[in-house]
N, C-alpha and C. Protein backbone atom coordinates (compact mmCIF):
# COMPACT_ATOMS: atom_id res chain seq x y z
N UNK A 1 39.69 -19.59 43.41
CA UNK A 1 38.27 -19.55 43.05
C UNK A 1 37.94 -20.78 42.21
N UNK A 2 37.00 -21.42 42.48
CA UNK A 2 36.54 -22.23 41.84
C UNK A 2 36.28 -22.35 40.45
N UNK A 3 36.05 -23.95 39.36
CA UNK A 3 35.47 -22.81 38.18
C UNK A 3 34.29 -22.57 38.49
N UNK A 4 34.01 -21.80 37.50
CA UNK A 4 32.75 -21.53 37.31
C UNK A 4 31.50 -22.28 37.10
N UNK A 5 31.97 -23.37 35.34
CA UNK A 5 31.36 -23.87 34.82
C UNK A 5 30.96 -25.70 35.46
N UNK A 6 32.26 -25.41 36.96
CA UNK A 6 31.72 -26.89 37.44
C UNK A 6 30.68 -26.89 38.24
N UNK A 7 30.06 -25.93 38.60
CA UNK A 7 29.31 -25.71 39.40
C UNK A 7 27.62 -25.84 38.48
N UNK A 8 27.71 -24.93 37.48
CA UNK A 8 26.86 -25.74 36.63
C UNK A 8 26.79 -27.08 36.12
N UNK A 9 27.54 -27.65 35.77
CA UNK A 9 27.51 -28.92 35.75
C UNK A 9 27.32 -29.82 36.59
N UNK A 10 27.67 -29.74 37.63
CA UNK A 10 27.02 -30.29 38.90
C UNK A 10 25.67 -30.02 38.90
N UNK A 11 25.03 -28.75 38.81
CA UNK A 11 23.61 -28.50 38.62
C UNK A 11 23.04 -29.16 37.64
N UNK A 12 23.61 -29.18 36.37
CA UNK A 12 22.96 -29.93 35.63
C UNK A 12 22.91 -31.74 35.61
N UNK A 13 23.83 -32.29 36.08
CA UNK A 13 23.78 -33.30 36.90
C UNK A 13 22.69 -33.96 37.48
N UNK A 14 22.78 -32.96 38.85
CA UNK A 14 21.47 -33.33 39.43
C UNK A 14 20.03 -33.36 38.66
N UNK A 15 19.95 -32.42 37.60
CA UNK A 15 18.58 -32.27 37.20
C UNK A 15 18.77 -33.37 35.75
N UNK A 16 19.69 -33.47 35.50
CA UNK A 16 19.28 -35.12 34.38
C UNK A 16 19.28 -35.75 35.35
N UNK A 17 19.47 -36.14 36.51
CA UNK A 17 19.17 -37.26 37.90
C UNK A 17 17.65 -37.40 38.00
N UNK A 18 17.33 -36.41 38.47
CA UNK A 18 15.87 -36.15 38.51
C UNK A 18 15.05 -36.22 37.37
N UNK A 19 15.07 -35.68 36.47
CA UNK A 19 14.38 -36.49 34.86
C UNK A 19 14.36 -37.53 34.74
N UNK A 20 15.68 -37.87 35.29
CA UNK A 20 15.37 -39.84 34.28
C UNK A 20 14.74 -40.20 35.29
N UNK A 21 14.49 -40.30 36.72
CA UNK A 21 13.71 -40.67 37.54
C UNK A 21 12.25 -40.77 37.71
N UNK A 22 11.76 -39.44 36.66
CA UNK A 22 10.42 -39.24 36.51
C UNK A 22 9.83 -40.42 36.38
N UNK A 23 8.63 -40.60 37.32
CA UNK A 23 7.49 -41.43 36.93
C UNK A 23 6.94 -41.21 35.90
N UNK A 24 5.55 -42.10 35.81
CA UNK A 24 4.60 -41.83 34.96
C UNK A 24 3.95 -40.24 34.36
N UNK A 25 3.58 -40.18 33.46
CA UNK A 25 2.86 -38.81 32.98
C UNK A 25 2.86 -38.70 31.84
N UNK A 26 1.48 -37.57 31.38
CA UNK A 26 1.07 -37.49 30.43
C UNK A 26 0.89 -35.99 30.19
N UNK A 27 0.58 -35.95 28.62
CA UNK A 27 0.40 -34.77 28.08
C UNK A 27 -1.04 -34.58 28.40
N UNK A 28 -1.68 -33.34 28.06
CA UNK A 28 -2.82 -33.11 28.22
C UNK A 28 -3.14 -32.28 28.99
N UNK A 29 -4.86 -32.23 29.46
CA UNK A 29 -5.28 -31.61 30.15
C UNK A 29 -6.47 -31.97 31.16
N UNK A 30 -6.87 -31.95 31.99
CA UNK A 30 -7.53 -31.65 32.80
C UNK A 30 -8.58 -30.44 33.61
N UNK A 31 -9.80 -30.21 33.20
CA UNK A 31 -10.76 -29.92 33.44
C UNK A 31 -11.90 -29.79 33.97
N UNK A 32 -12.58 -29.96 34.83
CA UNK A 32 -13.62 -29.72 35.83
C UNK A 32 -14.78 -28.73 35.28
N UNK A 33 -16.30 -28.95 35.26
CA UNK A 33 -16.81 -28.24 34.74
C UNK A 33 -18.21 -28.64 35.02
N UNK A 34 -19.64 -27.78 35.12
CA UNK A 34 -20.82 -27.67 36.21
C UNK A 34 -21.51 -27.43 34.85
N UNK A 35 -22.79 -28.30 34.68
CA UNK A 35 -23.90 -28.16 33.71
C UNK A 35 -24.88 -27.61 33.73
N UNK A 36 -25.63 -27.22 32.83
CA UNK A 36 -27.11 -27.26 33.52
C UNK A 36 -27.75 -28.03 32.59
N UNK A 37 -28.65 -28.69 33.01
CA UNK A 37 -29.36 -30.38 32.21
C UNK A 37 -30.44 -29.46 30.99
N UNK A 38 -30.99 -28.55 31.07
CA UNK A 38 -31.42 -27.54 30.36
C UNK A 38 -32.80 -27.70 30.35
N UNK A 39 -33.63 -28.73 31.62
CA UNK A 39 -34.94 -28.53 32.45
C UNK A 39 -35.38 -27.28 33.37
N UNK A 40 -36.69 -26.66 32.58
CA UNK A 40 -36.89 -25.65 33.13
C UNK A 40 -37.40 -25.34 34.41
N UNK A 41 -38.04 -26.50 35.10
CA UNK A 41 -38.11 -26.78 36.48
C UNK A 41 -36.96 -27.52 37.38
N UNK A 42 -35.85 -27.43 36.92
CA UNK A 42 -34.42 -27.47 37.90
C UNK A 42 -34.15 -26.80 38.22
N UNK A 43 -33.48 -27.51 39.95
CA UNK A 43 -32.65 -25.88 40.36
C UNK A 43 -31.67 -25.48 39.87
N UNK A 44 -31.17 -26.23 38.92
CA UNK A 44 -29.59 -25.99 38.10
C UNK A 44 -30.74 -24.55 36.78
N UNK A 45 -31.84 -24.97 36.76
CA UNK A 45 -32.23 -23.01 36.23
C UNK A 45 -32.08 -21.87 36.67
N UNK A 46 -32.03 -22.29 37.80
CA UNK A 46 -31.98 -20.59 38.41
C UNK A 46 -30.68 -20.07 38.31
N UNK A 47 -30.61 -18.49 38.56
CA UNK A 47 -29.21 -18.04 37.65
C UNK A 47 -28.31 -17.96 38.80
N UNK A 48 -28.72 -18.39 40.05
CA UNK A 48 -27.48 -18.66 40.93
C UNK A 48 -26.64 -19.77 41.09
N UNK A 49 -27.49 -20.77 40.87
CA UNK A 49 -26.87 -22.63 40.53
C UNK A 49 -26.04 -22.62 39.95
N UNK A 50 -24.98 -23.29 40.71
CA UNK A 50 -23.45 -23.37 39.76
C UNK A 50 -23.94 -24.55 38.63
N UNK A 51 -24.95 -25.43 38.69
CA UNK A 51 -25.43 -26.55 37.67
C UNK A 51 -24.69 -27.68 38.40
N UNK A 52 -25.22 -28.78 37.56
CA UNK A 52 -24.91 -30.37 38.34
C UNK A 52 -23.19 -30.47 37.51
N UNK A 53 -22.66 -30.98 38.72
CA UNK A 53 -21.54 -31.86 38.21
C UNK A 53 -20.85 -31.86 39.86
N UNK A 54 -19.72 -31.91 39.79
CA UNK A 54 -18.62 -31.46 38.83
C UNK A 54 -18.62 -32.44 37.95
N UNK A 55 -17.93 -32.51 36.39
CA UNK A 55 -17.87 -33.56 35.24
C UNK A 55 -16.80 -33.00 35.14
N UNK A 56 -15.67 -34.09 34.86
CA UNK A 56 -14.32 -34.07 34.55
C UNK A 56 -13.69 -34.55 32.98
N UNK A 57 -13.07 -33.95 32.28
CA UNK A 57 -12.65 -34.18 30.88
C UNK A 57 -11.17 -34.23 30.98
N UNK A 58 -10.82 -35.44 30.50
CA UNK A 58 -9.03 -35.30 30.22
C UNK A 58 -8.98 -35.01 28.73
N UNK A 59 -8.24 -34.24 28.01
CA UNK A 59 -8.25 -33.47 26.59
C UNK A 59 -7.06 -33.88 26.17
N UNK A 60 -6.79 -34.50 25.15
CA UNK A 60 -5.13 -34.31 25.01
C UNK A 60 -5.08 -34.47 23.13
N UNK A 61 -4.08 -34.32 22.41
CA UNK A 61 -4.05 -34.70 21.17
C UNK A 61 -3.19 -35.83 20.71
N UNK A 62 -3.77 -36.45 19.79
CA UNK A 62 -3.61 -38.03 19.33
C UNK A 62 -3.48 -37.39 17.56
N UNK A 63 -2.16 -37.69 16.99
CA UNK A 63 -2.01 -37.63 15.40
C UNK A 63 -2.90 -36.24 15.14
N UNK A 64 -2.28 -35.25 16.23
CA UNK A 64 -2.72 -34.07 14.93
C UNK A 64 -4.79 -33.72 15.94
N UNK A 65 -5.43 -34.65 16.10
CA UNK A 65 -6.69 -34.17 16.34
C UNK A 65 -6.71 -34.10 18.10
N UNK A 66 -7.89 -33.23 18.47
CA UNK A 66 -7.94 -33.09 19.81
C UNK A 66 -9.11 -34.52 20.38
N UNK A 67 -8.64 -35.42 21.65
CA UNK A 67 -9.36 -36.53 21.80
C UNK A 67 -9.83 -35.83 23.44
N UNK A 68 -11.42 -36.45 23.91
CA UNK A 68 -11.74 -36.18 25.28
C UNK A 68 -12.04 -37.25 25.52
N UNK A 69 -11.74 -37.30 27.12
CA UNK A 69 -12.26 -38.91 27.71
C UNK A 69 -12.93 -37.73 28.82
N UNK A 70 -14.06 -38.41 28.61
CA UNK A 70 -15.04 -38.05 30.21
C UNK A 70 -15.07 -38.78 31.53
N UNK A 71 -14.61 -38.40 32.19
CA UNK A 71 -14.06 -39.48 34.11
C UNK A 71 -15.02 -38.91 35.00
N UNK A 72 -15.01 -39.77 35.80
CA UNK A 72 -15.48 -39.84 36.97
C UNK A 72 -15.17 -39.83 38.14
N UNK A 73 -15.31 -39.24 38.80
CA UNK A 73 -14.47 -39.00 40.43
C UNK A 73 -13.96 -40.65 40.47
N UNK A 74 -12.79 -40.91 40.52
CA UNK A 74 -12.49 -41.75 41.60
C UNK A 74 -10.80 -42.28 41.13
N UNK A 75 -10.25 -43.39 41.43
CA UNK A 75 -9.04 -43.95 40.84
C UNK A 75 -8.38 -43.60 39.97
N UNK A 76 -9.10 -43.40 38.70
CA UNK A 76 -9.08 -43.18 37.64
C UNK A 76 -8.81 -41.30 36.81
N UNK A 77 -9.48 -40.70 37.78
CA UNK A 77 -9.08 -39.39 37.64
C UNK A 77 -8.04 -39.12 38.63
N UNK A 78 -7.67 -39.81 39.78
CA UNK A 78 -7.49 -39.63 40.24
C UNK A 78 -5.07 -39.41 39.87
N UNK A 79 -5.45 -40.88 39.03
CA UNK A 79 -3.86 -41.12 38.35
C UNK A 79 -4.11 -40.51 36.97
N UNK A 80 -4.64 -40.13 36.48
CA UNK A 80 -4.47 -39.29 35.23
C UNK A 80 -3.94 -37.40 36.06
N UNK A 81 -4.50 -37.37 37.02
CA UNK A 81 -4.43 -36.10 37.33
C UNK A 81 -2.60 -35.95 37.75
N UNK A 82 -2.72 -36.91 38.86
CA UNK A 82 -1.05 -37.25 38.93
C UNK A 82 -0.18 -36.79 37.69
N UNK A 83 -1.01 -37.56 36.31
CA UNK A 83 0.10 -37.69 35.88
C UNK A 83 0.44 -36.72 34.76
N UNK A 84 -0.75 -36.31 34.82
CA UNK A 84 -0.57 -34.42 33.98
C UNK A 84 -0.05 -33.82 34.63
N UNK A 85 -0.35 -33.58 36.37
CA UNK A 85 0.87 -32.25 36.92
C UNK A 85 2.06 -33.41 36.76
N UNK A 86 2.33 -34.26 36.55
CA UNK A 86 4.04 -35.07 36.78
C UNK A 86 4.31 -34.57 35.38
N UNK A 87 3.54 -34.59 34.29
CA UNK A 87 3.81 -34.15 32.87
C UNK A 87 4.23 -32.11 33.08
N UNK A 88 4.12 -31.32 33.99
CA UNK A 88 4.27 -30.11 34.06
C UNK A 88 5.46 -29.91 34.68
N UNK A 89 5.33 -30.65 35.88
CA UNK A 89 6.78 -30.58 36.35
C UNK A 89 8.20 -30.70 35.60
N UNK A 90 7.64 -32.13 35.01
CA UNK A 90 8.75 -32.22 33.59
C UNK A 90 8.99 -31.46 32.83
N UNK A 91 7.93 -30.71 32.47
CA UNK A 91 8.40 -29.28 30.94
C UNK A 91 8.99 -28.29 32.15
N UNK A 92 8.74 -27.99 33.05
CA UNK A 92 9.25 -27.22 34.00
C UNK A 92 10.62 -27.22 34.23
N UNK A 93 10.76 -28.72 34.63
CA UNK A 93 12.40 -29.01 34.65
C UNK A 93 13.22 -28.69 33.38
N UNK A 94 12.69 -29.19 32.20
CA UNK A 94 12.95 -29.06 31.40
C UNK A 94 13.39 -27.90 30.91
N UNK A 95 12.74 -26.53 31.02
CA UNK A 95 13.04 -25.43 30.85
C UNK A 95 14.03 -24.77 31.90
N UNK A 96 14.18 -25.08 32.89
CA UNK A 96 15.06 -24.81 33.62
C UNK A 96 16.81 -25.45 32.97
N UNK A 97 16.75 -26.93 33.07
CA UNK A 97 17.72 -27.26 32.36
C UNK A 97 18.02 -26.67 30.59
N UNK A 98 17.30 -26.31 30.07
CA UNK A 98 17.45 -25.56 28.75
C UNK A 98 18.13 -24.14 29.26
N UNK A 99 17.72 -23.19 30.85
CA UNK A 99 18.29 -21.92 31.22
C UNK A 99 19.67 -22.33 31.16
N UNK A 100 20.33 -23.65 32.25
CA UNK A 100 20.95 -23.97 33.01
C UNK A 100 21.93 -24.25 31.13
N UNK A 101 21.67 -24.90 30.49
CA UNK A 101 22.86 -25.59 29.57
C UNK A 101 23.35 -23.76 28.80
N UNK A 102 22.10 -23.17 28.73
CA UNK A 102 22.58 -22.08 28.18
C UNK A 102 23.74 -20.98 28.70
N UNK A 103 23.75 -20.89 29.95
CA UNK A 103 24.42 -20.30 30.82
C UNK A 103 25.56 -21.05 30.80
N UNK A 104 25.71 -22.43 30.92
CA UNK A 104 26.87 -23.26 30.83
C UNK A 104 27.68 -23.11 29.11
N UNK A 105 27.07 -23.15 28.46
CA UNK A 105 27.60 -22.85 27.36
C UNK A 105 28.21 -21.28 27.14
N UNK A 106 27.45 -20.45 27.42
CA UNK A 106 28.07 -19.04 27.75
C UNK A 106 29.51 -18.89 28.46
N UNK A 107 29.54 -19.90 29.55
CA UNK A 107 30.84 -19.56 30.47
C UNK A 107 31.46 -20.77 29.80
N UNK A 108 31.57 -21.20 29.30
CA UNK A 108 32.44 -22.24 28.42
C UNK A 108 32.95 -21.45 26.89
N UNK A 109 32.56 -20.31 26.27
CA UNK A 109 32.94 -19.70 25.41
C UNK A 109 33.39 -18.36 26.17
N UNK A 110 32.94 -17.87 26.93
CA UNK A 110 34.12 -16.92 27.48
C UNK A 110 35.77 -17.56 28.23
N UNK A 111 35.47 -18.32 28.86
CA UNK A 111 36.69 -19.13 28.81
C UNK A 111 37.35 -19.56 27.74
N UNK A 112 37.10 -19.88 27.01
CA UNK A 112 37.79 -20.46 25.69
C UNK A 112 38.17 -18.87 25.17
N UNK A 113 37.06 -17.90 25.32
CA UNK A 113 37.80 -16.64 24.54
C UNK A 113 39.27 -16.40 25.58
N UNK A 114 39.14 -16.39 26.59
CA UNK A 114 40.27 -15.99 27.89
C UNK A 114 41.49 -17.38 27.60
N UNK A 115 41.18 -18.01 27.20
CA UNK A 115 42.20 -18.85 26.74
C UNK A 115 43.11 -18.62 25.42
N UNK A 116 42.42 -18.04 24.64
CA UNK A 116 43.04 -17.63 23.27
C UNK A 116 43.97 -16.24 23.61
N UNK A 117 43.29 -15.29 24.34
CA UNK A 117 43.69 -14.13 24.87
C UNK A 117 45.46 -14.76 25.36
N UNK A 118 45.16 -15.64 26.38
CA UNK A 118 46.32 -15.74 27.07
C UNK A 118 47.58 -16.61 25.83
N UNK A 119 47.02 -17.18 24.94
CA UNK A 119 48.10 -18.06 23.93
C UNK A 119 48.58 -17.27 23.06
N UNK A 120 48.26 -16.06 22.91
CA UNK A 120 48.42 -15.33 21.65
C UNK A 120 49.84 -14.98 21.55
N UNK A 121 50.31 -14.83 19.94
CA UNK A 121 51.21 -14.95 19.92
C UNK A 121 52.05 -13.52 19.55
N UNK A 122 53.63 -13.54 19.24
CA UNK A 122 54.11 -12.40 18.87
C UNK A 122 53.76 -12.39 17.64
N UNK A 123 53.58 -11.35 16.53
CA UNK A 123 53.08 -11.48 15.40
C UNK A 123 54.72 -11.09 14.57
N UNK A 124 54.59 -12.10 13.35
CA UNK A 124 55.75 -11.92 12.86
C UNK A 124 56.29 -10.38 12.34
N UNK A 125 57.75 -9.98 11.87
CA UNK A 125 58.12 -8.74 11.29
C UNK A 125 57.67 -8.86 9.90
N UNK A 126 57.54 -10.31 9.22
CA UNK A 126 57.69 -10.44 7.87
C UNK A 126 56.38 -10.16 7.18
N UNK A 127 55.85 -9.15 6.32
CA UNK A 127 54.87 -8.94 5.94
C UNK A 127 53.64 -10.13 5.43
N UNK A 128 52.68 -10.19 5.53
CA UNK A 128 51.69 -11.03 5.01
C UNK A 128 51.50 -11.51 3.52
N UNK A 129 51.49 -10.41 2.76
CA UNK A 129 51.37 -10.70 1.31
C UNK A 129 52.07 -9.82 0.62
N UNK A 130 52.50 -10.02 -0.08
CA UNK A 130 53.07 -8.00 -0.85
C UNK A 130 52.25 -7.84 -1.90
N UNK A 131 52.21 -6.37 -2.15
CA UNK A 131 50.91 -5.71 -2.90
C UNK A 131 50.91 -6.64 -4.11
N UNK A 132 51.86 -6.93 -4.87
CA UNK A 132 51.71 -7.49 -6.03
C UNK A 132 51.01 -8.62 -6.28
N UNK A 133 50.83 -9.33 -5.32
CA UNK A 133 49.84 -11.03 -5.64
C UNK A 133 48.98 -10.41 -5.53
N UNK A 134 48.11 -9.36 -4.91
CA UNK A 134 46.96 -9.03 -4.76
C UNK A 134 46.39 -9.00 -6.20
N UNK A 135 47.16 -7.87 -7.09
CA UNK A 135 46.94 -7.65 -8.62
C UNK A 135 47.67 -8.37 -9.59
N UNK A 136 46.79 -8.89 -10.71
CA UNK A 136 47.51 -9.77 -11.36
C UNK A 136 48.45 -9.17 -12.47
N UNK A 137 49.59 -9.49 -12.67
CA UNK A 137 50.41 -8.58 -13.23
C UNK A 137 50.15 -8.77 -15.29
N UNK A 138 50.17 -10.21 -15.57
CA UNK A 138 49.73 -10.90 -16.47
C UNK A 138 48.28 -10.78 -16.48
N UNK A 139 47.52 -10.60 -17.61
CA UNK A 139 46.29 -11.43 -17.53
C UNK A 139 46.20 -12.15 -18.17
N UNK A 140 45.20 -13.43 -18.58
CA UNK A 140 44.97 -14.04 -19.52
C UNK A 140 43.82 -13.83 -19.78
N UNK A 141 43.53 -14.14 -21.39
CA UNK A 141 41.84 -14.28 -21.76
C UNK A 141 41.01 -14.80 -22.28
């Protein structure tokens, strides 16, 4: 039988392969979202109008505060969007390899316990300590 733990490691292998490979990406978010201009003779008034847009917001945080950039259909949303799902995939992988080292570490300490099991030794006849060091026969004060 194989080991065990090479087989994870091979798995984990491949997936630091694939991380360091990652392209571009970013933290953040991405958003899509329909207005209404708040003219009472628009059709974005009536209560069936989804409102004008779509208007797109990338959200992300910079030192602690939340920053928005407002985009526009084209190029530009187009590689930010890329690169937020490429930023998901990554925490994705990521958590997978965090399952994967954990499990590897698990079968790397049961082995090591099955290793001690098998070294163990005869235990000597000669007692450990005798009662008397335990209690001090002298005291001082």
């Amino acid at each position: 039988m194989a080991n065990p733990t090479s087989k994870l490691e091979a798995e984990r292998s491949a997936m630091l392969h694939d991380l360091a490979t990652t392209g571009d990406m970013r933290r953040g978010s991405l958003t899509e979202c329909y207005r209404n201009c708040g003219k009472p003779t628009c059709a974005c008034a009536a209560p069936d109008h989804p409102g004008h847009g779509p208007y797109y917001a990338f959200t992300r945080k910079v030192n602690g505060k939340t920053k928005t950039q407002q985009l526009r259909p084209g190029p530009l949303l187009t590689k930010i969007d890329r690169e937020v799902e490429t930023y998901r995939a990554f925490r994705a992988a990521c958590e997978q390899l965090f399952d994967i080292n954990e499990v590897l570490c698990d079968a790397r300490l049961v082995e090591a316990a099955g290793e001690k099991k098998k070294r163990r030794s005869v235990p000597s006849s000669r007692p450990r300590s005798s009662a008397r060091s335990k209690r001090s026969s002298g005291r001082r004060l």
